[in-house]
C-alpha atoms as a PDB file:
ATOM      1  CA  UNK A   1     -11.155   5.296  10.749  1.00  0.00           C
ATOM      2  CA  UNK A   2      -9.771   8.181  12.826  1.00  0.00           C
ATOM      3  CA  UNK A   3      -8.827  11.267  10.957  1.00  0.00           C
ATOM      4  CA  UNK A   4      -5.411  10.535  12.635  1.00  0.00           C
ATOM      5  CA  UNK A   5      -5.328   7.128  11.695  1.00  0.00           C
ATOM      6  CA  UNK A   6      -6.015   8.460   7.901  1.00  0.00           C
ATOM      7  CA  UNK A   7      -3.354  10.887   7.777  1.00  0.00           C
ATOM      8  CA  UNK A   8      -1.150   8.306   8.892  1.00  0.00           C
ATOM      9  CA  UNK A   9      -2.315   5.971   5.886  1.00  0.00           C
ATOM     10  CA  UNK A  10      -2.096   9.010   3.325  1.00  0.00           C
ATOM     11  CA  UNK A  11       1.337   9.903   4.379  1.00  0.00           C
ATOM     12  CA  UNK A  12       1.965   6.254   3.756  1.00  0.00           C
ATOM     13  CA  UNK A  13       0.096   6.256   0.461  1.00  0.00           C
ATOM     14  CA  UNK A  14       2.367   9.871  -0.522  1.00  0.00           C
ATOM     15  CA  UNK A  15       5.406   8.419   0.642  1.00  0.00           C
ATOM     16  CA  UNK A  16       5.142   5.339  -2.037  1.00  0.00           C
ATOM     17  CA  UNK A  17       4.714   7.462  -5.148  1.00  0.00           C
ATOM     18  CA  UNK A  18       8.017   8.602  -6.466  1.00  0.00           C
ATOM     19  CA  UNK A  19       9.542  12.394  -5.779  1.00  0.00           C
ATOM     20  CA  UNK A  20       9.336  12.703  -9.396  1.00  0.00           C
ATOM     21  CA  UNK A  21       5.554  13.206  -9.548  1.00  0.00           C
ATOM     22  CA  UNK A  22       5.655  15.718  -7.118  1.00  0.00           C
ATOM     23  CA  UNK A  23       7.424  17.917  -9.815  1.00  0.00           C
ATOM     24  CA  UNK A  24       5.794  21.834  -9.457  1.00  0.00           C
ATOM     25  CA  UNK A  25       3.141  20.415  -6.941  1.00  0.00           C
ATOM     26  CA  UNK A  26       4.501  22.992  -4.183  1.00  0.00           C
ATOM     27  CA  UNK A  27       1.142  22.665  -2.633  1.00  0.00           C
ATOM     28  CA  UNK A  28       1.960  19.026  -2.145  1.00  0.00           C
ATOM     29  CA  UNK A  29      -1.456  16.770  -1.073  1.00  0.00           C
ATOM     30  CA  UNK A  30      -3.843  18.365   1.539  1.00  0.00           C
ATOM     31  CA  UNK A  31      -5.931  16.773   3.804  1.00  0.00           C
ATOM     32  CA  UNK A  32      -9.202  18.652   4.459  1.00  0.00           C
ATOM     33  CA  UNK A  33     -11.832  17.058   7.307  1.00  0.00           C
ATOM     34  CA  UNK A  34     -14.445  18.207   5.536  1.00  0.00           C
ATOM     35  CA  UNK A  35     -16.924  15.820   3.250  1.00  0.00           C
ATOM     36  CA  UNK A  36     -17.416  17.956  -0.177  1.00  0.00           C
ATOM     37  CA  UNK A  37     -20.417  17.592  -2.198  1.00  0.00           C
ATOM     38  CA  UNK A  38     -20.293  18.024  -6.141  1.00  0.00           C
ATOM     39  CA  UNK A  39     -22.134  20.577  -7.001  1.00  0.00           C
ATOM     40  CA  UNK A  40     -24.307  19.259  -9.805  1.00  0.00           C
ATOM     41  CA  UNK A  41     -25.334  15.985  -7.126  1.00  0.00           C
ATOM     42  CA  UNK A  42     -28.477  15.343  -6.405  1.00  0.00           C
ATOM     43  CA  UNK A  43     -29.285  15.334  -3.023  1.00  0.00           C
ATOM     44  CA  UNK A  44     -26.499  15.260  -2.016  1.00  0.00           C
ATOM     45  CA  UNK A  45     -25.049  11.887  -3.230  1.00  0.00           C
ATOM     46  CA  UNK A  46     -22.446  12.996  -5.311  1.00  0.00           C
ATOM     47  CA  UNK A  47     -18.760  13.244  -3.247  1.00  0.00           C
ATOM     48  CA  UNK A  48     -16.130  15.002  -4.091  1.00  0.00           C
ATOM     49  CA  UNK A  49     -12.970  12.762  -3.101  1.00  0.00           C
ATOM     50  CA  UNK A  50     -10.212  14.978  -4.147  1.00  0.00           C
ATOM     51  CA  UNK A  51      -9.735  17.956  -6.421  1.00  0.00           C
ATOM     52  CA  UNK A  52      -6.344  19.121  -8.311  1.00  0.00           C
ATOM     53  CA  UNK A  53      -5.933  22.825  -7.653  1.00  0.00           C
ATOM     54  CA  UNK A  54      -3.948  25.673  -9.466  1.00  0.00           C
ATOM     55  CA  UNK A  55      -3.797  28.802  -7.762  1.00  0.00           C
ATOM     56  CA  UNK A  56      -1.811  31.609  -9.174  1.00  0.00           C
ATOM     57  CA  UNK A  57      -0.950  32.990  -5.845  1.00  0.00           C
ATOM     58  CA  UNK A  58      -0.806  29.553  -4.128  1.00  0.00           C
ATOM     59  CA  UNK A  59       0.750  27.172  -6.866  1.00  0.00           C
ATOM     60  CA  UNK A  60      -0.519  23.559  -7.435  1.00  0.00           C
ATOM     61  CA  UNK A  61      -2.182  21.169  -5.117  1.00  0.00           C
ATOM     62  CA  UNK A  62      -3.772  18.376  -4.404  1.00  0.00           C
ATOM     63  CA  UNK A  63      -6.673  17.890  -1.574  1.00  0.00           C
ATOM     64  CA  UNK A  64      -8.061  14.848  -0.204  1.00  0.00           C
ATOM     65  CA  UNK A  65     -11.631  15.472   1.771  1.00  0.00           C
ATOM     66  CA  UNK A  66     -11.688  13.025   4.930  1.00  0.00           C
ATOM     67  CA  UNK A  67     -14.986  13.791   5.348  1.00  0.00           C
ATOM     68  CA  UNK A  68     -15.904  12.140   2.152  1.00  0.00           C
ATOM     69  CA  UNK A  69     -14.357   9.226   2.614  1.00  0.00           C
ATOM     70  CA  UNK A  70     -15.652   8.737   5.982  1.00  0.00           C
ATOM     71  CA  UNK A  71     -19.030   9.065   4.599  1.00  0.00           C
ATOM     72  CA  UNK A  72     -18.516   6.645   2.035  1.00  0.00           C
ATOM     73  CA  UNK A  73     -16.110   4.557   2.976  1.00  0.00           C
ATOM     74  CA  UNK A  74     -15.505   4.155   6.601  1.00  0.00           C
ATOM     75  CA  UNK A  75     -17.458   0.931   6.786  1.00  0.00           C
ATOM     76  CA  UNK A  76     -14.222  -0.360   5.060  1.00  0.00           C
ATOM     77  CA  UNK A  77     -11.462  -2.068   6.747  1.00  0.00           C
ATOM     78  CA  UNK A  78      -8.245  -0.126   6.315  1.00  0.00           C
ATOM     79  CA  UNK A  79      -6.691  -2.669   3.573  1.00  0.00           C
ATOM     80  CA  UNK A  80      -9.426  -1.597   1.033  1.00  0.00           C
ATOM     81  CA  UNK A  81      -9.635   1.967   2.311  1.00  0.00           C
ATOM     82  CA  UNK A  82      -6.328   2.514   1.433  1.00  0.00           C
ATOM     83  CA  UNK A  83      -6.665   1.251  -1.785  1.00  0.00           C
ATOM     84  CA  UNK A  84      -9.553   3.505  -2.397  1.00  0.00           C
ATOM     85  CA  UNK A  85      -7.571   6.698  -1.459  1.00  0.00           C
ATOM     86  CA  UNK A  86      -4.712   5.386  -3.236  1.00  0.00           C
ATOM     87  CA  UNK A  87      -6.952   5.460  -6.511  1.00  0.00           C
ATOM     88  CA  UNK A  88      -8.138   9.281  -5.560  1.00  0.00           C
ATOM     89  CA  UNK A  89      -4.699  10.487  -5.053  1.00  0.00           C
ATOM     90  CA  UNK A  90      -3.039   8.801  -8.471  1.00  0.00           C
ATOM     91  CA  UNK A  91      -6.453   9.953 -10.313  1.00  0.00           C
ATOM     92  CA  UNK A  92      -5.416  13.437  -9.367  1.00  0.00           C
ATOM     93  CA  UNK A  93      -2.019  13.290 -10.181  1.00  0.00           C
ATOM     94  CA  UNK A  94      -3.173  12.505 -13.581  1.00  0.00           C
ATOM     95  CA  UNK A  95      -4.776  16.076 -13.013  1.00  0.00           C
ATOM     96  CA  UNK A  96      -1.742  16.975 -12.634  1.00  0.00           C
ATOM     97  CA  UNK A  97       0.684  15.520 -14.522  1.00  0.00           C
ATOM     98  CA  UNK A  98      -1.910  16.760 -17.538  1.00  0.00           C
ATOM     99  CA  UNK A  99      -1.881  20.159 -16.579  1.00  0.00           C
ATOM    100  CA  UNK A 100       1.779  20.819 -16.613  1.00  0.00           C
ATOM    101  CA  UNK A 101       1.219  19.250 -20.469  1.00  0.00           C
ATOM    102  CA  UNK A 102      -1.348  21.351 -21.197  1.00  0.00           C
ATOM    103  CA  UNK A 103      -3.444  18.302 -21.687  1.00  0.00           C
ATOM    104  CA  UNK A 104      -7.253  17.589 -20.254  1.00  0.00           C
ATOM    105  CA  UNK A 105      -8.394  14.146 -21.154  1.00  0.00           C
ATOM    106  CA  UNK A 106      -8.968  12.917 -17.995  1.00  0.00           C
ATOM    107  CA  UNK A 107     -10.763  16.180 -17.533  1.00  0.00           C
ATOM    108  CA  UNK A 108     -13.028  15.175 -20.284  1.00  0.00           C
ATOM    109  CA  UNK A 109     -13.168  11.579 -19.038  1.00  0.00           C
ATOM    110  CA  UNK A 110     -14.450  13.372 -15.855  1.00  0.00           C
ATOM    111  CA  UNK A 111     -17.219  15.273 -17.885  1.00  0.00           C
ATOM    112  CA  UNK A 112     -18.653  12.241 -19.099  1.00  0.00           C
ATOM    113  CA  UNK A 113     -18.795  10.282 -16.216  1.00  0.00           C
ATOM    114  CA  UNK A 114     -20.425  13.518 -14.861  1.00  0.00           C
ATOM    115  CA  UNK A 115     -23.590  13.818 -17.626  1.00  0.00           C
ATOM    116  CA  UNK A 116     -24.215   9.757 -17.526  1.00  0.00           C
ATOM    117  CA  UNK A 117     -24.596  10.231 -13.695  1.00  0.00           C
ATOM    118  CA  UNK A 118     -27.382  12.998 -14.469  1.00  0.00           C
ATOM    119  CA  UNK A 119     -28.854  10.801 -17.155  1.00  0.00           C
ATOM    120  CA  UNK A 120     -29.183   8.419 -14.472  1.00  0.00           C
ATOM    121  CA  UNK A 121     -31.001  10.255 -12.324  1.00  0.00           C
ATOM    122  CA  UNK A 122     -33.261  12.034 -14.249  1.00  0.00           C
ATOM    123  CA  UNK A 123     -36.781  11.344 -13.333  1.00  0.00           C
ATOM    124  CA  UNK A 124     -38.634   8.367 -15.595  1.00  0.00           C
ATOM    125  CA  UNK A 125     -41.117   9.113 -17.840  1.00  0.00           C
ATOM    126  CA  UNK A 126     -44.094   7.150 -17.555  1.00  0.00           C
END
């Protein structure tokens, strides 16, 4: 899928979730082109999908890498793509919702998933 043809479907995806839960998100959702890899991936096989951002200066955001998707997904036809981003973007207005609560479960959730991917791929012993 074009990046066109994405923003199109995100703007879709956006315009279904209600005004509510954009409460304090004066960022709003962000497309970047880019494809971001985690940090802690190994060889690069670990995407980062979207990311929740507080800025002090900026305010609160939301970004949604293209680029990863593409990478992963863009074998997809747009039906299931869709519901793929949709996932991201809800996942990361959990982010936020928990921030502005001061909570960070799904932070923790996130943590997890994070060290049983690195147990995965940690070499075998023989």
């Amino acid at each position: 899928m074009e990046i066109e043809d994405f923003i199109d479907m995100l703007d879709e995806i956006s315009g279904d979730i209600p005004r509510a839960f954009f409460k304090e998100l004066n960022g709003g959702i962000v497309l970047r082109p880019e494809k971001k890899y985690h940090p802690a991936g190994i060889k690069n096989d670990l995407y980062i999908m979207g990311e929740y951002h507080v800025d002090p200066r900026m305010g609160r955001s939301i970004f949604i890498y293209y680029g990863s998707f593409a990478a992963i997904y863009g074998y997809l036809k747009r039906d299931m793509l869709r519901e793929r981003v949709k996932k991201t973007v809800l996942h990361e207005f959990t982010h936020h919702f928990e921030s502005l609560a001061g909570e960070k479960d799904l932070e923790i959730e996130d943590a997890v998933k994070l060290v049983k991917y690195k147990q995965q791929h940690l070499p075998k012993e023989s």
